[in-house]
N, C-alpha and C. Protein backbone atom coordinates (compact mmCIF):
# COMPACT_ATOMS: atom_id res chain seq x y z
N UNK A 1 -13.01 17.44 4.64
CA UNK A 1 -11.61 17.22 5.00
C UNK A 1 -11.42 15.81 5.56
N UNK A 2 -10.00 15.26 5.58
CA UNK A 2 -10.00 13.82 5.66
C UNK A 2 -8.91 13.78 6.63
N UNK A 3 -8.53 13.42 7.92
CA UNK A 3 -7.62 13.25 9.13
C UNK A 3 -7.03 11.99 8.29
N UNK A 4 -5.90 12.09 7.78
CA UNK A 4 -5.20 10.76 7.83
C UNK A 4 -4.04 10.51 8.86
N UNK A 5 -4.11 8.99 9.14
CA UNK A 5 -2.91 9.23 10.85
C UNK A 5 -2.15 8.19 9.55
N UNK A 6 -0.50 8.19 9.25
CA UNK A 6 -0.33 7.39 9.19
C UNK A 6 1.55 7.59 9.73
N UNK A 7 1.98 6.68 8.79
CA UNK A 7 3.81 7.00 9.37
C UNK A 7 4.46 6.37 8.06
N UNK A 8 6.01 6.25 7.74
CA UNK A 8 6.57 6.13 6.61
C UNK A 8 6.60 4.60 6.63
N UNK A 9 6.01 3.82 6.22
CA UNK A 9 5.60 2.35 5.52
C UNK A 9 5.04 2.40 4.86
N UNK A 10 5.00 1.39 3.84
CA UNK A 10 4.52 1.04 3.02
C UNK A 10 3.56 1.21 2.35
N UNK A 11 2.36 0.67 3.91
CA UNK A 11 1.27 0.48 4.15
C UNK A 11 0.62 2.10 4.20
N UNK A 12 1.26 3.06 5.06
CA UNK A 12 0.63 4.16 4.83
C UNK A 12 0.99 4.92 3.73
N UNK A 13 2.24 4.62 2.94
CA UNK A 13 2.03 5.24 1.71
C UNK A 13 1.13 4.88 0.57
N UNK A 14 0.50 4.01 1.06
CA UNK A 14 -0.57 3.61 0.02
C UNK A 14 -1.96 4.48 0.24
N UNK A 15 -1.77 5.13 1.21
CA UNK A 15 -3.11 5.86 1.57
C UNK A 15 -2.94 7.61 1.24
N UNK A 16 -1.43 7.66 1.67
CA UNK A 16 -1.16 8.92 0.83
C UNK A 16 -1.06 9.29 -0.47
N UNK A 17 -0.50 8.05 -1.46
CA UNK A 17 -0.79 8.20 -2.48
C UNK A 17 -2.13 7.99 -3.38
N UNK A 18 -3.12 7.58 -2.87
CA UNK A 18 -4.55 7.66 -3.04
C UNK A 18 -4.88 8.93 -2.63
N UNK A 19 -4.81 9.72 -1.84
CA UNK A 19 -5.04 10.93 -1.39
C UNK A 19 -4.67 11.74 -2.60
N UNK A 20 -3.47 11.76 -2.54
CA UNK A 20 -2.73 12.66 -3.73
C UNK A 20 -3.31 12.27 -5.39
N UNK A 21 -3.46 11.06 -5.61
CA UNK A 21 -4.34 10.66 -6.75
C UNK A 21 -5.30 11.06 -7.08
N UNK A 22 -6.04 10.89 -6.25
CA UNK A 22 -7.21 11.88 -6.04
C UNK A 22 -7.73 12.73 -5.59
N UNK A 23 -7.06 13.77 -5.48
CA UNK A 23 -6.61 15.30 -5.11
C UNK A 23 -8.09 15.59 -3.61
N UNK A 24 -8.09 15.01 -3.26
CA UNK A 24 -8.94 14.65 -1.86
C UNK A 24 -8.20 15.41 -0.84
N UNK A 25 -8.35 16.29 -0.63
CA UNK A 25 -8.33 17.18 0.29
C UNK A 25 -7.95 16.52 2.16
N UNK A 26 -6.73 16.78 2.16
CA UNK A 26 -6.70 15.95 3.23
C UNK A 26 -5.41 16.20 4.53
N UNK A 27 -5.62 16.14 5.55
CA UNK A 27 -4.45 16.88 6.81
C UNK A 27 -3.67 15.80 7.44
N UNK A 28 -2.20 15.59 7.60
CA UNK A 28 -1.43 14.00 8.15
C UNK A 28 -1.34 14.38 9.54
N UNK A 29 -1.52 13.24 10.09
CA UNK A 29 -1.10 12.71 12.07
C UNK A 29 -0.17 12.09 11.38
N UNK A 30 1.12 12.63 12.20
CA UNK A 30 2.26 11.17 12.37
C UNK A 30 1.77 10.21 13.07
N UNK A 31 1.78 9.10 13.32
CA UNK A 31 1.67 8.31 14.32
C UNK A 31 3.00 7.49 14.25
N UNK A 32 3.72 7.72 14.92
CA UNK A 32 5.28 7.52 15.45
C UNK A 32 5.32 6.05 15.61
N UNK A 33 5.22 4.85 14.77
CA UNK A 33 5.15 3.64 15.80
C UNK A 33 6.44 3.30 16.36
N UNK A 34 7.43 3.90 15.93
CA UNK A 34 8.93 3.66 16.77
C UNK A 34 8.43 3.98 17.95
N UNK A 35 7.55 4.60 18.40
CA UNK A 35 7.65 5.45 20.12
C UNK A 35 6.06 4.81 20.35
N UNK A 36 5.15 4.02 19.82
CA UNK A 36 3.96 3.38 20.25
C UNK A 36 2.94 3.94 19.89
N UNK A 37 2.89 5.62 19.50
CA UNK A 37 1.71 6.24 18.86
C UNK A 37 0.81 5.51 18.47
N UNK A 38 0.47 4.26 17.88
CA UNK A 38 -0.09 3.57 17.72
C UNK A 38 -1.21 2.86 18.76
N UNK A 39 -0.81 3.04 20.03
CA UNK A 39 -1.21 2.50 21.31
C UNK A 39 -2.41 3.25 21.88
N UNK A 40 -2.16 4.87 21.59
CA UNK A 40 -2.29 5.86 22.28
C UNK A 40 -3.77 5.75 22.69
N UNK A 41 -4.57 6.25 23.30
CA UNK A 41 -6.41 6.15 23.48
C UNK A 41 -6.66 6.95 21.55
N UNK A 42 -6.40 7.97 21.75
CA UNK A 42 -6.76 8.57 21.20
C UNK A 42 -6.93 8.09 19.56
N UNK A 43 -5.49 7.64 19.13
CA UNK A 43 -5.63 6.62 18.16
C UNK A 43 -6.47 5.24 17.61
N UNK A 44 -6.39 4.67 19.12
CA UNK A 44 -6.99 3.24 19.42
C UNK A 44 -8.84 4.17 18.89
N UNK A 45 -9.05 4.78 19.55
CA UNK A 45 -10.63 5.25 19.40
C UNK A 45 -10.89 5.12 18.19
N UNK A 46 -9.88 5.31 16.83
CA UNK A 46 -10.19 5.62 15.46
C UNK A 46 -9.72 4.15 14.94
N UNK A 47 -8.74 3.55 15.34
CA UNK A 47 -8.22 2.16 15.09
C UNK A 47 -7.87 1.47 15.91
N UNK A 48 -8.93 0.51 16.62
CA UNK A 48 -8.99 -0.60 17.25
C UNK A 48 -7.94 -1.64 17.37
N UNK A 49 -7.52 -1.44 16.42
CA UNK A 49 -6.58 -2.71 15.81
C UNK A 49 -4.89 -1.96 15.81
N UNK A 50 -4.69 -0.85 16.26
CA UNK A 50 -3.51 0.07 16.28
C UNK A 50 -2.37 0.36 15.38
N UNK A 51 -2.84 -0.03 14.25
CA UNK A 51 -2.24 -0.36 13.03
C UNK A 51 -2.56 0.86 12.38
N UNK A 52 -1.33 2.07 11.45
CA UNK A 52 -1.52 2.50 10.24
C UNK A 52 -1.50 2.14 9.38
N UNK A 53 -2.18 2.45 8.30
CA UNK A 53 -2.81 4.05 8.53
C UNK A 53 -4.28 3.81 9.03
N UNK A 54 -4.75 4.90 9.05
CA UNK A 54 -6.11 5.45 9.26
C UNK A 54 -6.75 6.35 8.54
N UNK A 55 -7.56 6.93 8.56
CA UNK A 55 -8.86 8.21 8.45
C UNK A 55 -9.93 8.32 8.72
N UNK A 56 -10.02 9.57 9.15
CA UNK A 56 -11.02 9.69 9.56
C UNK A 56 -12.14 10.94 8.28
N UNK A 57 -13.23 11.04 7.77
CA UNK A 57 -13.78 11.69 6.61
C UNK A 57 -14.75 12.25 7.21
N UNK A 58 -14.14 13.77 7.25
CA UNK A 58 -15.46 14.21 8.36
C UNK A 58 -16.63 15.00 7.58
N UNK A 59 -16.72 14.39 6.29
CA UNK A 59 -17.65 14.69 5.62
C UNK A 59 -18.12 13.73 4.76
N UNK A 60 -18.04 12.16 5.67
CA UNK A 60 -18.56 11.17 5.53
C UNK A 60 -19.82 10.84 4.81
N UNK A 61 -20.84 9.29 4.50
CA UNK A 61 -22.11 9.03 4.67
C UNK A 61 -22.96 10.38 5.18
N UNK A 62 -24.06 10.53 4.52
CA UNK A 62 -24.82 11.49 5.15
C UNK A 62 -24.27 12.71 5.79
N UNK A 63 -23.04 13.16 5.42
CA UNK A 63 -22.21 14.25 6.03
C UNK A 63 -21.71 14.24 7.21
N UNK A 64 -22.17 12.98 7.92
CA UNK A 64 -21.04 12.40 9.20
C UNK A 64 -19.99 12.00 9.24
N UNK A 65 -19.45 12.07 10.23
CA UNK A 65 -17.86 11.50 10.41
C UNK A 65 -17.80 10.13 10.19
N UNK A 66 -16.79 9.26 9.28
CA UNK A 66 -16.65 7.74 9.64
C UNK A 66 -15.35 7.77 9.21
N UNK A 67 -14.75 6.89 10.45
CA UNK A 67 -13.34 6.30 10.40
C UNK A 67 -13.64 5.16 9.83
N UNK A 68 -12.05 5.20 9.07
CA UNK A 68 -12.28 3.34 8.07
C UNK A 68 -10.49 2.92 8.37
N UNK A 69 -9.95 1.95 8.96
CA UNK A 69 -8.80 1.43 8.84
C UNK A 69 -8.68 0.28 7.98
N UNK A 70 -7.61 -0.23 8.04
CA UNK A 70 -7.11 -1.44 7.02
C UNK A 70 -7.04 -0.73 5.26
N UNK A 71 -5.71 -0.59 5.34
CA UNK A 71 -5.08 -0.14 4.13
C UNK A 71 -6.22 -0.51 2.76
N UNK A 72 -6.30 -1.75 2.80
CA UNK A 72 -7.40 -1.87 1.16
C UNK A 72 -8.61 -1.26 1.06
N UNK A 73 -8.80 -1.61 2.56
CA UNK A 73 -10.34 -0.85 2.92
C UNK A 73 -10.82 1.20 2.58
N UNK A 74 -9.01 1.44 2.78
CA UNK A 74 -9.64 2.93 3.12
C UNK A 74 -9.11 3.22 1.42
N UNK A 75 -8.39 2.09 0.43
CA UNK A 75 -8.54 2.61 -0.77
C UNK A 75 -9.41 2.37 -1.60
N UNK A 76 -10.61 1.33 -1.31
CA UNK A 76 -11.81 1.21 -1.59
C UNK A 76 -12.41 2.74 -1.50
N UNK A 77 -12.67 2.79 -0.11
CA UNK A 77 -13.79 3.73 0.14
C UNK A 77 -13.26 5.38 -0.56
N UNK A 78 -11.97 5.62 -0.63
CA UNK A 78 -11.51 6.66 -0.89
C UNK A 78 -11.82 6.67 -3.09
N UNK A 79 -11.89 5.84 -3.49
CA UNK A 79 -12.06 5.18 -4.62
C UNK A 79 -13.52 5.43 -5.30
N UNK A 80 -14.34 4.91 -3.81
CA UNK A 80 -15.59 5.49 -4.18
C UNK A 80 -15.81 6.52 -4.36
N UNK A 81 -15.42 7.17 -3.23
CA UNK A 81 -16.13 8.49 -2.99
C UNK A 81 -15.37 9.38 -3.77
N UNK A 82 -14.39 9.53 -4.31
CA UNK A 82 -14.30 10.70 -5.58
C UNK A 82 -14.35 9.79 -6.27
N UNK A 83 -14.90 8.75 -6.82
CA UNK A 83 -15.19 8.20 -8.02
C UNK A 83 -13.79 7.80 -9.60
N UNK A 84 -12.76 7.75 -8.91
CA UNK A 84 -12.02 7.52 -9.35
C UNK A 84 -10.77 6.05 -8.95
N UNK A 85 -10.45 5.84 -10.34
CA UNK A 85 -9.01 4.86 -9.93
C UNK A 85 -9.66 3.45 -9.36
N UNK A 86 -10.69 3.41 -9.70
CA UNK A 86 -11.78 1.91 -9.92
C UNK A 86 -12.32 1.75 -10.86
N UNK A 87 -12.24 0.68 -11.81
CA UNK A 87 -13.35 1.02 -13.15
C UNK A 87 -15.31 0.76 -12.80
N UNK A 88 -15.89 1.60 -13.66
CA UNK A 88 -16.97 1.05 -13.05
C UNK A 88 -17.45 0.03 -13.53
N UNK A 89 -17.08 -0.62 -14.72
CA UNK A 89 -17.76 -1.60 -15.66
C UNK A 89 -17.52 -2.89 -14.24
N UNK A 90 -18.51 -4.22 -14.36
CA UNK A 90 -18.21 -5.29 -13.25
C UNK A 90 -16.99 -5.77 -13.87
N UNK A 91 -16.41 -5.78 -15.13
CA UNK A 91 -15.02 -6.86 -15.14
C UNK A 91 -13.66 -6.34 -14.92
N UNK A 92 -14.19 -4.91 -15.48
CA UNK A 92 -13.04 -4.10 -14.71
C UNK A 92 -12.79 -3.42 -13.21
N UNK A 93 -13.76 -3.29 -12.32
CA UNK A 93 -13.87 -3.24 -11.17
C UNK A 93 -13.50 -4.70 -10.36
N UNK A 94 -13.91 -5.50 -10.54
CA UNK A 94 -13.07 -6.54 -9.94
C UNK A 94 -12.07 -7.28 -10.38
N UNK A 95 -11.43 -7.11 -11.76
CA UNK A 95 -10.01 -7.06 -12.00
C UNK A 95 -9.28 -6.24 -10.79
N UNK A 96 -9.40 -4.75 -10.75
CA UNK A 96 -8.73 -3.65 -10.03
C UNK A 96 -8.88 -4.76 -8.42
N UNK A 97 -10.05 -5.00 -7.83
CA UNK A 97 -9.97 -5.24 -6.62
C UNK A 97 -8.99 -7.04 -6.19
N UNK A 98 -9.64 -7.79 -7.26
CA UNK A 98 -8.75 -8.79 -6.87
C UNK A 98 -6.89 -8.77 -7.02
N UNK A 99 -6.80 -7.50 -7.72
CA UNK A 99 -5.25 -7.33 -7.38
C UNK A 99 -4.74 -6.48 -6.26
N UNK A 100 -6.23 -5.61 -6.15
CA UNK A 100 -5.84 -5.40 -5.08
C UNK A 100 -5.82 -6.00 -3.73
N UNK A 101 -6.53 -7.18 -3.59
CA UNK A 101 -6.45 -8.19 -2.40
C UNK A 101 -5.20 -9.08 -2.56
N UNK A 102 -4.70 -9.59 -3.91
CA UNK A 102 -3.28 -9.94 -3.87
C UNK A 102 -2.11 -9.45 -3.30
N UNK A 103 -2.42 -7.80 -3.45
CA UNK A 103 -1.64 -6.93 -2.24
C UNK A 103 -1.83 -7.72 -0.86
N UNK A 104 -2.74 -7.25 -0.63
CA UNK A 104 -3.15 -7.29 0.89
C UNK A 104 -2.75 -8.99 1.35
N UNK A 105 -3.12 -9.88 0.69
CA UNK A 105 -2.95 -11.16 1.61
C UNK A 105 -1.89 -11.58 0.82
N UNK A 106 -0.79 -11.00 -0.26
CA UNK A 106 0.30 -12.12 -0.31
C UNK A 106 1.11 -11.02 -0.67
N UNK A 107 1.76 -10.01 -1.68
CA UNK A 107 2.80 -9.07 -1.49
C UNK A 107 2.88 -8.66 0.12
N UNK A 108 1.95 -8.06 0.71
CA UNK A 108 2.20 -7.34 2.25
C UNK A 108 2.30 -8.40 2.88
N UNK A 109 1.84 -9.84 3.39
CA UNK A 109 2.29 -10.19 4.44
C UNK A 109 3.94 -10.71 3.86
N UNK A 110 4.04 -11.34 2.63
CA UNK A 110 5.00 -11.96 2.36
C UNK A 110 6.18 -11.56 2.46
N UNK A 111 6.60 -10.27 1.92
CA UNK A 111 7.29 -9.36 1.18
C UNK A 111 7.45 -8.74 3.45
N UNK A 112 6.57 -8.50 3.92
CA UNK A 112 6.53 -8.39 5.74
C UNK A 112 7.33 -9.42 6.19
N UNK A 113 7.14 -10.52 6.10
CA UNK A 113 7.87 -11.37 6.53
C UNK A 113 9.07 -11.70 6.17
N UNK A 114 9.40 -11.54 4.89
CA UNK A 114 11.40 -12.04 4.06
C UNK A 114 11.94 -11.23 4.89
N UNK A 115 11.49 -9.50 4.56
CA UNK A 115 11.67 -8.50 5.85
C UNK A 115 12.69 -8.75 7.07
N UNK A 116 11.48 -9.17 7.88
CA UNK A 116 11.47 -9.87 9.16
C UNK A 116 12.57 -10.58 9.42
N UNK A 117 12.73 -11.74 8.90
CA UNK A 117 13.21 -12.89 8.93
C UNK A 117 14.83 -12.68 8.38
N UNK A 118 15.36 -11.96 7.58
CA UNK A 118 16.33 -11.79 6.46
C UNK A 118 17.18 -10.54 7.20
N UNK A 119 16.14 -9.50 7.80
CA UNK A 119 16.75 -7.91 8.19
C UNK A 119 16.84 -7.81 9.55
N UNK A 120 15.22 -8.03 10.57
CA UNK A 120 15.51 -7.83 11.70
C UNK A 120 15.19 -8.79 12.89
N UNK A 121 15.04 -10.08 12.41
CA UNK A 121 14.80 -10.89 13.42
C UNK A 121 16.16 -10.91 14.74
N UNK A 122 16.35 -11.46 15.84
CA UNK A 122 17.00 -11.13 16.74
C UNK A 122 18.02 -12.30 16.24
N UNK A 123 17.62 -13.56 16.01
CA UNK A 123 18.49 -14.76 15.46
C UNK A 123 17.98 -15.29 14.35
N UNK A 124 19.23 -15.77 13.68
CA UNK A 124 18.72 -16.31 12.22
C UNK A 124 18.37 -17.60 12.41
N UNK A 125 16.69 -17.00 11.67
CA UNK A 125 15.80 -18.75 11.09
C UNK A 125 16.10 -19.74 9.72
N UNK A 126 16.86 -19.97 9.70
CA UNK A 126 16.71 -20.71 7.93
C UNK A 126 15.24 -20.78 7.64
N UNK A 127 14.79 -21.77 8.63
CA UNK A 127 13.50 -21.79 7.67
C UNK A 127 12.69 -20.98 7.07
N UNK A 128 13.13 -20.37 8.37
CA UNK A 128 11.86 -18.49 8.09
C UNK A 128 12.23 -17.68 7.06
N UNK A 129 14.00 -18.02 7.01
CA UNK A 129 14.04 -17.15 5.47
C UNK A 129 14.14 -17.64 4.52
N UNK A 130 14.30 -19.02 4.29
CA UNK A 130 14.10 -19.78 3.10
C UNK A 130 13.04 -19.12 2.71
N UNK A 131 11.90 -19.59 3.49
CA UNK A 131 10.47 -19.97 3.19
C UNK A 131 10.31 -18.67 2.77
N UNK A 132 10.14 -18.05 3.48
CA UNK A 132 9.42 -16.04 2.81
C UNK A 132 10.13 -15.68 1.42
N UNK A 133 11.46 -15.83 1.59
CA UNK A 133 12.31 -15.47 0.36
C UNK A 133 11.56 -16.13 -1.05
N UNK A 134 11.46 -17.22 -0.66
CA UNK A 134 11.60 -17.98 -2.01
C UNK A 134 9.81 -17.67 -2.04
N UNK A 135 8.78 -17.57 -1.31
CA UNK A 135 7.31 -17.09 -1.47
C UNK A 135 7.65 -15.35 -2.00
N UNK A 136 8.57 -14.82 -1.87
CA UNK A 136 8.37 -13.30 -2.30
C UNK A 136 9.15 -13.58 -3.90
N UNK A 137 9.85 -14.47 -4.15
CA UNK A 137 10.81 -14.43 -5.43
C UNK A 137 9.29 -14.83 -6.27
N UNK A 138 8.48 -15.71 -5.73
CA UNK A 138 7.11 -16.16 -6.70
C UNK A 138 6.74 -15.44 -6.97
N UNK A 139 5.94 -14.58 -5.62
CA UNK A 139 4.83 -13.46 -6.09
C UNK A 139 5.70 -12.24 -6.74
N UNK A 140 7.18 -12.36 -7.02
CA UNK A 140 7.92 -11.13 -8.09
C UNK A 140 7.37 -12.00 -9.57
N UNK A 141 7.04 -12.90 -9.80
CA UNK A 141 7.41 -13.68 -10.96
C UNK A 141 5.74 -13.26 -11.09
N UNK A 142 4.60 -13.65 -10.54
CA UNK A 142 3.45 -13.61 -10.96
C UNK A 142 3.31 -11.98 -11.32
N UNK A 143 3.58 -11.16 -10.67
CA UNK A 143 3.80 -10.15 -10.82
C UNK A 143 4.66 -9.57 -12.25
N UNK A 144 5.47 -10.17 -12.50
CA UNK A 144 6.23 -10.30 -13.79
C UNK A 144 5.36 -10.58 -15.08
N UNK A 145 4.56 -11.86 -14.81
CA UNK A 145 3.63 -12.32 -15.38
C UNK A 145 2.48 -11.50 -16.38
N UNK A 146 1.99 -10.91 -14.97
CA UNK A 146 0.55 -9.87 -15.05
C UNK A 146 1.52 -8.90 -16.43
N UNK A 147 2.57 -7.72 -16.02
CA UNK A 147 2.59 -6.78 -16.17
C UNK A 147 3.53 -6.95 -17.48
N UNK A 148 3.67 -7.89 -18.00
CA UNK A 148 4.19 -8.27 -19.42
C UNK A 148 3.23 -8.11 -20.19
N UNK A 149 2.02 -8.44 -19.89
CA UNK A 149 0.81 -8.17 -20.77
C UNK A 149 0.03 -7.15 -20.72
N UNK A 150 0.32 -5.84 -19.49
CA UNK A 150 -0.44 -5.31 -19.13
C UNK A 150 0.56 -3.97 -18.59
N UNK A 151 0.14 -2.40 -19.01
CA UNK A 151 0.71 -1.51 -18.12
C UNK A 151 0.80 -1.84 -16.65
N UNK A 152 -0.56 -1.75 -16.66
CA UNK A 152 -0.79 -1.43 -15.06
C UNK A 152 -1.72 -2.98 -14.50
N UNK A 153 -1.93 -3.12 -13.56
CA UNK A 153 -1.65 -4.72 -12.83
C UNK A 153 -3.24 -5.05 -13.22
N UNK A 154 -4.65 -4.18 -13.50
CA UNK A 154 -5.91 -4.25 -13.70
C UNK A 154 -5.64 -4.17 -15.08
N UNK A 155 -4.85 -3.41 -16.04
CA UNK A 155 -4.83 -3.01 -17.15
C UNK A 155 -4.88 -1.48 -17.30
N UNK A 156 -5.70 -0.79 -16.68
CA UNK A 156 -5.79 0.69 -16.50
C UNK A 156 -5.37 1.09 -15.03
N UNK A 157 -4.53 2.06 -14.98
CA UNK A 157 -4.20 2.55 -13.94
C UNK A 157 -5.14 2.82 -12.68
N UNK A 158 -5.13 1.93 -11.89
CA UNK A 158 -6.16 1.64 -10.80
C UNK A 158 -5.31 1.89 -9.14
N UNK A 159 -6.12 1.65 -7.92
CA UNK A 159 -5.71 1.56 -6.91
C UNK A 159 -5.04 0.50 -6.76
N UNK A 160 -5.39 -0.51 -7.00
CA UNK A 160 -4.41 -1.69 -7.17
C UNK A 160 -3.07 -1.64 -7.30
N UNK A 161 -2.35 -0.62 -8.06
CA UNK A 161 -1.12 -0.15 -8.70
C UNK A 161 -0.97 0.65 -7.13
N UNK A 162 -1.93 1.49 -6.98
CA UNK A 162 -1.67 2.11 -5.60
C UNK A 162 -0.95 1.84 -4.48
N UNK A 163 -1.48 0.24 -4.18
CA UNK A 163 -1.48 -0.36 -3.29
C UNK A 163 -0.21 -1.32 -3.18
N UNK A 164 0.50 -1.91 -4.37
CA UNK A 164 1.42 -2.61 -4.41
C UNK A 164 2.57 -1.94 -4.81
N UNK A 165 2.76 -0.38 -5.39
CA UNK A 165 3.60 0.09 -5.48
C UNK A 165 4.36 -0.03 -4.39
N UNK A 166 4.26 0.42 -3.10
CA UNK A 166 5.31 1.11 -2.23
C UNK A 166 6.10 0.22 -1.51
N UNK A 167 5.21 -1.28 -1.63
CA UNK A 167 5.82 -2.58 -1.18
C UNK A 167 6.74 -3.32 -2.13
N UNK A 168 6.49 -2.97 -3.78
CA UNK A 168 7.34 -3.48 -4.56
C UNK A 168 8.53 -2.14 -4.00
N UNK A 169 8.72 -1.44 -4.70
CA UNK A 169 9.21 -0.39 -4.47
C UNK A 169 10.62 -0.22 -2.94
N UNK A 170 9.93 -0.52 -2.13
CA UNK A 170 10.62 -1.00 -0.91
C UNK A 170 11.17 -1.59 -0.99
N UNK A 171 10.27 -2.75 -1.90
CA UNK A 171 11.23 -4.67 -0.90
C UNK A 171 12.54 -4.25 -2.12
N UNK A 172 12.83 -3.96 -3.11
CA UNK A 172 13.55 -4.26 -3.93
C UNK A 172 14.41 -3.10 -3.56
N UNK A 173 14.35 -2.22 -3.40
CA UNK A 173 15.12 -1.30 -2.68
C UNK A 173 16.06 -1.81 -1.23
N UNK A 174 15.67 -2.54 -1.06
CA UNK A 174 15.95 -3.44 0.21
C UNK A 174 16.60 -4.59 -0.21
N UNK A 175 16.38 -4.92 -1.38
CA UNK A 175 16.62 -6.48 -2.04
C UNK A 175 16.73 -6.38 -3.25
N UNK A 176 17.49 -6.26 -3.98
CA UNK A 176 17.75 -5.98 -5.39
C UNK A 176 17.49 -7.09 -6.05
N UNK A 177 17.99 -8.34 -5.30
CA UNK A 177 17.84 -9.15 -6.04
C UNK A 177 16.31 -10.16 -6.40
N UNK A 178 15.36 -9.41 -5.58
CA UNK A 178 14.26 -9.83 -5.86
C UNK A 178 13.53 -9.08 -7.01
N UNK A 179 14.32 -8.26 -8.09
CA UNK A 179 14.22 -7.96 -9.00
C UNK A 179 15.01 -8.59 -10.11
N UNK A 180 15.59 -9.40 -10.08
CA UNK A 180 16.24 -10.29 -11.15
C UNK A 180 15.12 -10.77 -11.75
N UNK A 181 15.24 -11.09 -13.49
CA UNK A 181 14.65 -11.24 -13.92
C UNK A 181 13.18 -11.21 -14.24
N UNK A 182 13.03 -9.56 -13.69
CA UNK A 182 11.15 -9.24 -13.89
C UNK A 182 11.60 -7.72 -14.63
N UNK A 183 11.85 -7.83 -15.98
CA UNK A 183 11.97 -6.37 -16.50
C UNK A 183 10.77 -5.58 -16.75
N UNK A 184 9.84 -6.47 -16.65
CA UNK A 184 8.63 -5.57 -16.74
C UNK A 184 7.87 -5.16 -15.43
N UNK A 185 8.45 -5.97 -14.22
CA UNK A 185 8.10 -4.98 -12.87
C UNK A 185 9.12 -3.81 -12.55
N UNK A 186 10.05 -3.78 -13.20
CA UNK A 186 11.14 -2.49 -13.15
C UNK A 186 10.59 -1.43 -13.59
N UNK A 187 10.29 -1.77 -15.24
CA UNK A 187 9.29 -0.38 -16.19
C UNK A 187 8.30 -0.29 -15.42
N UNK A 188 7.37 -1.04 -14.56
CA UNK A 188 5.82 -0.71 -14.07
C UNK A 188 6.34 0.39 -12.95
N UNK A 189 7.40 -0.27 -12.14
CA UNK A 189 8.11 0.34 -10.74
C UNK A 189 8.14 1.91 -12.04
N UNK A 190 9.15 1.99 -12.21
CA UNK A 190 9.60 3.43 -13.02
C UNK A 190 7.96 4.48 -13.57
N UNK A 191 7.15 3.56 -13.96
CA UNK A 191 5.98 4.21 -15.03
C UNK A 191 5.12 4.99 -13.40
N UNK A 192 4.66 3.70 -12.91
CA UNK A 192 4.64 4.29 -11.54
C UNK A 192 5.12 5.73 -10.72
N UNK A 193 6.48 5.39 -10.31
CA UNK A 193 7.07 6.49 -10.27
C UNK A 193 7.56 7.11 -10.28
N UNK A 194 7.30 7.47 -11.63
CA UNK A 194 7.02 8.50 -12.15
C UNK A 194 5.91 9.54 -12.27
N UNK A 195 4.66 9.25 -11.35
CA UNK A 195 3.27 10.10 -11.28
C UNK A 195 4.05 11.27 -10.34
N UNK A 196 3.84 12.31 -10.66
CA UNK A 196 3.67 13.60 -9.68
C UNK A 196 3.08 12.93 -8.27
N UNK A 197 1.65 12.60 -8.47
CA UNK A 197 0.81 12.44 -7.50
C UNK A 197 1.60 11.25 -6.36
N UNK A 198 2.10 10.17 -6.85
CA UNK A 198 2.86 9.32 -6.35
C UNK A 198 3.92 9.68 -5.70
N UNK A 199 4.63 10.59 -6.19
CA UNK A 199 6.20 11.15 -5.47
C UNK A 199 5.55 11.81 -4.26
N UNK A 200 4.55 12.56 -4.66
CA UNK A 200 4.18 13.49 -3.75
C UNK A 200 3.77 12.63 -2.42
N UNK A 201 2.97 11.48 -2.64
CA UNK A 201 2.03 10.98 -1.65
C UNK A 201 3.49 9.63 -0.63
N UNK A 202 4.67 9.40 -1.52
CA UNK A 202 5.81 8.85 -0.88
C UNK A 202 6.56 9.71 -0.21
N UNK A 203 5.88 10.72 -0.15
CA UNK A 203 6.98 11.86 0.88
C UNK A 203 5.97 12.56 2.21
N UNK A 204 4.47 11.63 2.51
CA UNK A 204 4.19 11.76 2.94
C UNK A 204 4.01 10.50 4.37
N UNK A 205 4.17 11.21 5.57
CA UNK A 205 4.30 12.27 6.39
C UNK A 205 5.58 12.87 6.32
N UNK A 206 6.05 13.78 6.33
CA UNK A 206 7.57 14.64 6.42
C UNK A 206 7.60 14.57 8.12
N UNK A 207 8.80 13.57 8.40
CA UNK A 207 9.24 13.83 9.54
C UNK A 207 10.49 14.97 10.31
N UNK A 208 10.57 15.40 11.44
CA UNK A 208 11.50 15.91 11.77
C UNK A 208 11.27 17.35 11.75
């Protein structure tokens, strides 16, 4: 069984929908960060860094418990260990991962920051939203790029797709217009979700 702590972002729907992908057996913690859950001892013990999501796999390495945080990290390891939604060949396994680090260091912080800067900063920055805006309109275009030639962002439906769904998905839901002119991140968005496993794992945690 697998403790996942996470809450409705992005970031933790990327861990639910890996769960659900790979039918991995697994129980949700809200962790509330509107109210600090994130802070808590109890949390902090499993994630240092107080950030969702989390898990904990209590049928880990050698049948021990190991917690793994940082979103790419726990769709690696979750990847491994049912052996799915990574290719194993080397060119297709690190296709899947270097898109999936494109997630991690330029859709999530970027696509975090237009966010920020555009929705809830306290006073408006020009610069701050120039700058993010017009860095998230790019990475829509490279993104455009990839998936003109390609279903899915590796070529075969990988974690990678996992991982950048819920942030494309969001920001454009949020921003329509950072979907102008990428018709083939619309069909990927739609092909996407459209998985059972995906709807299922975006409706995870059910609050209230």
């Amino acid at each position: 069984m697998i403790d996942l702590y996470t809450f409705t972002t992005p970031n933790g729907w990327k861990a639910s929908i890996a769960l659900e992908e790979m039918e991995l057996p697994y129980r949700t913690h809200v962790i509330d960060i509107t109210k600090g859950d994130q802070f808590s001892r109890d949390f902090v013990a499993v994630n240092p860094n107080s950030k969702i999501p989390a898990i904990v796999d209590r049928d880990g390495p050698a049948g021990q418990p190991l917690a793994v945080f940082e979103s790419g990290a726990i769709l690696l390891y979750l990847a491994e260990k049912s052996g799915r939604f990574l290719p194993q060949d080397p060119a297709g396994r690190w296709g899947a991962v270097q898109w999936l680090m494109f997630q991690m260091g330029g859709l999530g912080p970027m696509f975090g920051q237009m966010g920020h800067f555009v929705r809830y900063a306290k006073e408006k920055v020009p610069y701050g939203i120039e700058r993010y805006t017009k860095e998230s309109h790019r990475l829509m275009q490279v993104l455009e790029k990839q998936l003109s030639q390609n279903a899915y962002l590796a070529g075969e439906y990988s974690i990678a797709d996992m991982a950048s769904y819920p942030w494309v998905h969001s920001m454009v839901g949020f921003h329509p217009e950072l979907a102008e002119n990428t018709p083939s991140v619309r069909a990927w968005l739609d092909r996407v979700g459209a998985r059972p496993a995906v709807q299922r794992g975006m409706a995870v945690p059910k609050l209230g």
